[in-house]
C-alpha atoms as a PDB file:
ATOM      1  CA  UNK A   1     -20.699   2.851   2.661  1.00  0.00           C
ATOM      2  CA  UNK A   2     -19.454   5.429   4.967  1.00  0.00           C
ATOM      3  CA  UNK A   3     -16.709   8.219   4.234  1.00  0.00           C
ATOM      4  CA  UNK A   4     -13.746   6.309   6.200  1.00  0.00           C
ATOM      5  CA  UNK A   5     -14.306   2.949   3.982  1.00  0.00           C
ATOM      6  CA  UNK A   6     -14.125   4.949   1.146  1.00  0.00           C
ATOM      7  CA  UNK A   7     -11.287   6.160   1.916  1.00  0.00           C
ATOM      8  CA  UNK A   8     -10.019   2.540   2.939  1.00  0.00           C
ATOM      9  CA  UNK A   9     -10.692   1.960  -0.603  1.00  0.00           C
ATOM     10  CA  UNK A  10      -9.088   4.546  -2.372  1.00  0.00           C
ATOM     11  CA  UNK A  11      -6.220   3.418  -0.399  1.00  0.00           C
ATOM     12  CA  UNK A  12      -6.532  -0.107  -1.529  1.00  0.00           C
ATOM     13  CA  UNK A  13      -7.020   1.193  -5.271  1.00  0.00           C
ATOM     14  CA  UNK A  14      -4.115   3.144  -5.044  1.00  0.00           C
ATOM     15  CA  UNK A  15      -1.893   0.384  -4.091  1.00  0.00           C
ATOM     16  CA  UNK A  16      -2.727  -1.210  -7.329  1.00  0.00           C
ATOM     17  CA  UNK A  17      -2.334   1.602  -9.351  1.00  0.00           C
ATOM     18  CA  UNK A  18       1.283   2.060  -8.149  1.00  0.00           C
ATOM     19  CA  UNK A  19       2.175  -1.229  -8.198  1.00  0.00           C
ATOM     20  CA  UNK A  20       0.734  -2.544 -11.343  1.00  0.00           C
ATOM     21  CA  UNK A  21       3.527  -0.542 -13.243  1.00  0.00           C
ATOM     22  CA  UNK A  22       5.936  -0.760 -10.655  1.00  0.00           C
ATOM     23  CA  UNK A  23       5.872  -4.454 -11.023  1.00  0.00           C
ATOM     24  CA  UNK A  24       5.385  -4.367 -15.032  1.00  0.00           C
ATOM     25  CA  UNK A  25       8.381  -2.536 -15.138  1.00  0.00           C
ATOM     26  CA  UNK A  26      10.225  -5.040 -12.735  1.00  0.00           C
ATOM     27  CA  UNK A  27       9.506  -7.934 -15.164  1.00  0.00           C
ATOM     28  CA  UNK A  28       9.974  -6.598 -17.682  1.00  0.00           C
ATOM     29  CA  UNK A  29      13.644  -5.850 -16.533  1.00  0.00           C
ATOM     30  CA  UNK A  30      13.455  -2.049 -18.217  1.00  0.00           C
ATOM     31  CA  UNK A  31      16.066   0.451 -17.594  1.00  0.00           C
ATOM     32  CA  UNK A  32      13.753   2.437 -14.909  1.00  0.00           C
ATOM     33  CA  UNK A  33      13.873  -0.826 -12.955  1.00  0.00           C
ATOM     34  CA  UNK A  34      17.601  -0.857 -12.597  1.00  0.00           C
ATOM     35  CA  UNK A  35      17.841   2.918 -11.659  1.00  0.00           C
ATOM     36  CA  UNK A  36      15.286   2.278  -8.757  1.00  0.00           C
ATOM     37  CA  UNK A  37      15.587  -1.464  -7.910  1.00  0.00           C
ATOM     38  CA  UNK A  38      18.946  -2.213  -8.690  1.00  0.00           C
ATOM     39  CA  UNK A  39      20.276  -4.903 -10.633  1.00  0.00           C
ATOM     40  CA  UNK A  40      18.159  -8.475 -11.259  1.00  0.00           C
ATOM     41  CA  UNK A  41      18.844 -10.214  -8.352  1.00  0.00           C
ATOM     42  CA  UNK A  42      17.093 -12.807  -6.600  1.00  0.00           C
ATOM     43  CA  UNK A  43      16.032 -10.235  -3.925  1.00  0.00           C
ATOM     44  CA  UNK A  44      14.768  -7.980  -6.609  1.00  0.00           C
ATOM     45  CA  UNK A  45      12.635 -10.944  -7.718  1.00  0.00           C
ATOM     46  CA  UNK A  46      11.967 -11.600  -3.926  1.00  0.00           C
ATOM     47  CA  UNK A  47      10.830  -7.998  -4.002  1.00  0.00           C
ATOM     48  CA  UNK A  48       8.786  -8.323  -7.195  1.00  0.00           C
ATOM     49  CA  UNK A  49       6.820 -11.024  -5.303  1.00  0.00           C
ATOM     50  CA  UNK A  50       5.796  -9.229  -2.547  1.00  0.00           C
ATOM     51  CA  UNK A  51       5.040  -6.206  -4.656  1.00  0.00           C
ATOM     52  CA  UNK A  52       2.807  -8.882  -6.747  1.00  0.00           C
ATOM     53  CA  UNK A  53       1.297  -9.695  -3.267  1.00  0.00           C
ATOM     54  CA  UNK A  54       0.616  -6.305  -1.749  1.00  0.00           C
ATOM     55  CA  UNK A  55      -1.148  -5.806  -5.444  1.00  0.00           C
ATOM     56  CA  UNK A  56      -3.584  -8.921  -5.074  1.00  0.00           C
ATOM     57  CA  UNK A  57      -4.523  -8.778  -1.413  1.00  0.00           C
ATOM     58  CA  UNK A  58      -5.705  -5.347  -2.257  1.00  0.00           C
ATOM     59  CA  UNK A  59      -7.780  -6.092  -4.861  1.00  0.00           C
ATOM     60  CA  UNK A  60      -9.207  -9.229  -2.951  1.00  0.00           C
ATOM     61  CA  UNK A  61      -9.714  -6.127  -0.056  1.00  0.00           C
ATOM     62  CA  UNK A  62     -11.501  -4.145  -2.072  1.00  0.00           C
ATOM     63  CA  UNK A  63     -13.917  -7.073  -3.092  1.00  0.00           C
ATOM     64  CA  UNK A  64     -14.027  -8.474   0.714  1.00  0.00           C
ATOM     65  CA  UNK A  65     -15.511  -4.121   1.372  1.00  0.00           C
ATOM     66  CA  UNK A  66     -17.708  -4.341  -1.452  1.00  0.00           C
ATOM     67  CA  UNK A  67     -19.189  -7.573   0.120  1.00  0.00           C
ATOM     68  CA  UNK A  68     -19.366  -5.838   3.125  1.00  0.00           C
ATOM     69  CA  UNK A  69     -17.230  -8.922   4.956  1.00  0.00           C
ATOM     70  CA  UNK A  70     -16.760  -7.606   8.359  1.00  0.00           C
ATOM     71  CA  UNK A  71     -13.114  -8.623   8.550  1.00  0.00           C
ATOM     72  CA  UNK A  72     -12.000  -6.860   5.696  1.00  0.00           C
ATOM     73  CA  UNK A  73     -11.370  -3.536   7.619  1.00  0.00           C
ATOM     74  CA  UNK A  74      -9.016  -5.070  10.293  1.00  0.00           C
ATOM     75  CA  UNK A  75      -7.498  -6.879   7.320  1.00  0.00           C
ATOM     76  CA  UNK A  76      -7.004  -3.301   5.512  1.00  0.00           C
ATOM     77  CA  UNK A  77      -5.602  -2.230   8.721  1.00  0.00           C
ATOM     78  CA  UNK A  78      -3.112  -4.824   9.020  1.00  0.00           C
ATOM     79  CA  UNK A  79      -1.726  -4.273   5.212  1.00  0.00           C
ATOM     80  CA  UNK A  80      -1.663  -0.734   5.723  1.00  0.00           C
ATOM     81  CA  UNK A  81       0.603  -0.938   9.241  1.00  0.00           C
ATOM     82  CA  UNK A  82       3.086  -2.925   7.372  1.00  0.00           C
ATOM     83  CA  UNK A  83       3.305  -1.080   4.111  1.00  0.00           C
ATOM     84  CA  UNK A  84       3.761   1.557   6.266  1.00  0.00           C
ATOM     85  CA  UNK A  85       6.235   0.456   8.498  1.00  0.00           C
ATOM     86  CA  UNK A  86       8.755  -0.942   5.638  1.00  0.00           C
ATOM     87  CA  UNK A  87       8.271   1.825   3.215  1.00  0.00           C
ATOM     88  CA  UNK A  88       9.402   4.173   6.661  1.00  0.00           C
ATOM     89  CA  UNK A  89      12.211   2.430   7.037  1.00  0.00           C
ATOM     90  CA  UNK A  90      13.667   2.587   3.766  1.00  0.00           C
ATOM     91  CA  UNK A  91      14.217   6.315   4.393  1.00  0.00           C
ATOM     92  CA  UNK A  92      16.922   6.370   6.689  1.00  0.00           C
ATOM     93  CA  UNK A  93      18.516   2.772   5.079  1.00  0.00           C
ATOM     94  CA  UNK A  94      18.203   3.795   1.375  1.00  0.00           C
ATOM     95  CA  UNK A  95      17.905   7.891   1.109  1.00  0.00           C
ATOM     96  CA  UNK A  96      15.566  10.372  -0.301  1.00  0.00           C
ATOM     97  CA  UNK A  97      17.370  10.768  -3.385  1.00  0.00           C
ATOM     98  CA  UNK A  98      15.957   7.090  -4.380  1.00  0.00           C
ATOM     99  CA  UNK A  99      12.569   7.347  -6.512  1.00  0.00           C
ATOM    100  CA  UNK A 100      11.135   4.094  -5.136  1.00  0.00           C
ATOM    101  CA  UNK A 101      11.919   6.077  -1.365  1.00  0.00           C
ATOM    102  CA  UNK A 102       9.950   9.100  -2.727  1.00  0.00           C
ATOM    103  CA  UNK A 103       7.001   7.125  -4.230  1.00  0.00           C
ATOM    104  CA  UNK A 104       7.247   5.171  -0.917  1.00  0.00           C
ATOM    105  CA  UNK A 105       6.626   8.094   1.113  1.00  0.00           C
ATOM    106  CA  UNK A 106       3.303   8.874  -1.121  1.00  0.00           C
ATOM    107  CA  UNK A 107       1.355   5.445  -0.733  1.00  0.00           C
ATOM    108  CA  UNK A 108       2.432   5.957   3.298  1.00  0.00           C
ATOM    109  CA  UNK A 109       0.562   9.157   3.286  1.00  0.00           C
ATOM    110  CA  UNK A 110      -2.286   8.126   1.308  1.00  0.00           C
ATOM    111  CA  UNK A 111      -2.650   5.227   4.222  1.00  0.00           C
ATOM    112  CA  UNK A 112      -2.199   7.581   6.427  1.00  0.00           C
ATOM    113  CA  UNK A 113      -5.006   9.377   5.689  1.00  0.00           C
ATOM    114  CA  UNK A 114      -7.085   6.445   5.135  1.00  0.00           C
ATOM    115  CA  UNK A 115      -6.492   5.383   8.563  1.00  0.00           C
ATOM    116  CA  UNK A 116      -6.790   8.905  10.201  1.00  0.00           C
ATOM    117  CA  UNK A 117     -10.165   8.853   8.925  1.00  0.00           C
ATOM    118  CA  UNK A 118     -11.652   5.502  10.055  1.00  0.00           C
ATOM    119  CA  UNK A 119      -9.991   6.242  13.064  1.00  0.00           C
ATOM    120  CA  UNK A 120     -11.886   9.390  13.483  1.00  0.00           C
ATOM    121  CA  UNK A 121     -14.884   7.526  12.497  1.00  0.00           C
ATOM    122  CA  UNK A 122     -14.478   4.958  15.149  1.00  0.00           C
ATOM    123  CA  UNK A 123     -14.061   7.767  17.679  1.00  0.00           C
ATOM    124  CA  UNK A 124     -17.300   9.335  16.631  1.00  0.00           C
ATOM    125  CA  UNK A 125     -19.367   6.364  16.651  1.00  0.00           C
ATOM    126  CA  UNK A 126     -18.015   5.409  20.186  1.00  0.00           C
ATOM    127  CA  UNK A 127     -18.942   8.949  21.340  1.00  0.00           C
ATOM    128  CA  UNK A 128     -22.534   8.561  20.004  1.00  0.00           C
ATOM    129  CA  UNK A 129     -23.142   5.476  22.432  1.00  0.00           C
END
């Protein structure tokens, strides 16, 4: 396994570890969820579900990579561009001063860098041919 899926999978594992607590605290309706999520709403729940989602498509990632499916990078790739795309745009619609904004802005450049590198390994290997 070469340095840019490992980084791929960090990514991956990292997404869990943020969101298994994230959501945990969700359902569990604790005061931390209020001061970052709001009030319980149907879209927090809405949100809940797709934090649930993001949370088992990684782990089913990380599995596909350790299988060494073929399709499981572009399928990294794909989570990655839209994690990264909505947790963007909550900056300018929510604010910095938000904690779910801030923690946003982490897990984007944790993908980031997981992407810089396979990207840079993609180069390399296409300059080797």
């Amino acid at each position: 396994m070469n340095t840019a899926t490992r980084f791929i999978l960090f990514a991956l594992a990292f997404n869990i570890i943020v969101l298994v607590p994230v959501v945990s605290v969700l359902m569990l309706d604790l005061t931390a969820a209020g001061r970052g999520f709001g009030l319980l709403t149907d879209g927090r729940l809405i949100l809940t579900s797709i934090y649930m989602a993001i949370a088992i498509i990684s782990a089913a990632l990380i599995v596909m990579h350790v299988k060494r499916l073929t399709w499981a990078m572009p399928m990294s790739v794909a989570l990655f561009a839209v994690q990264i795309t909505y947790k963007l745009i909550t900056v300018p619609m929510v604010g910095l001063s938000n904690p779910v904004v801030i923690s946003n802005i982490v897990v984007v450049a944790v993908q980031v860098v997981a992407l810089t590198n396979l990207w840079r390994a993609l180069r390399g290997s296409k300059a080797a041919l």
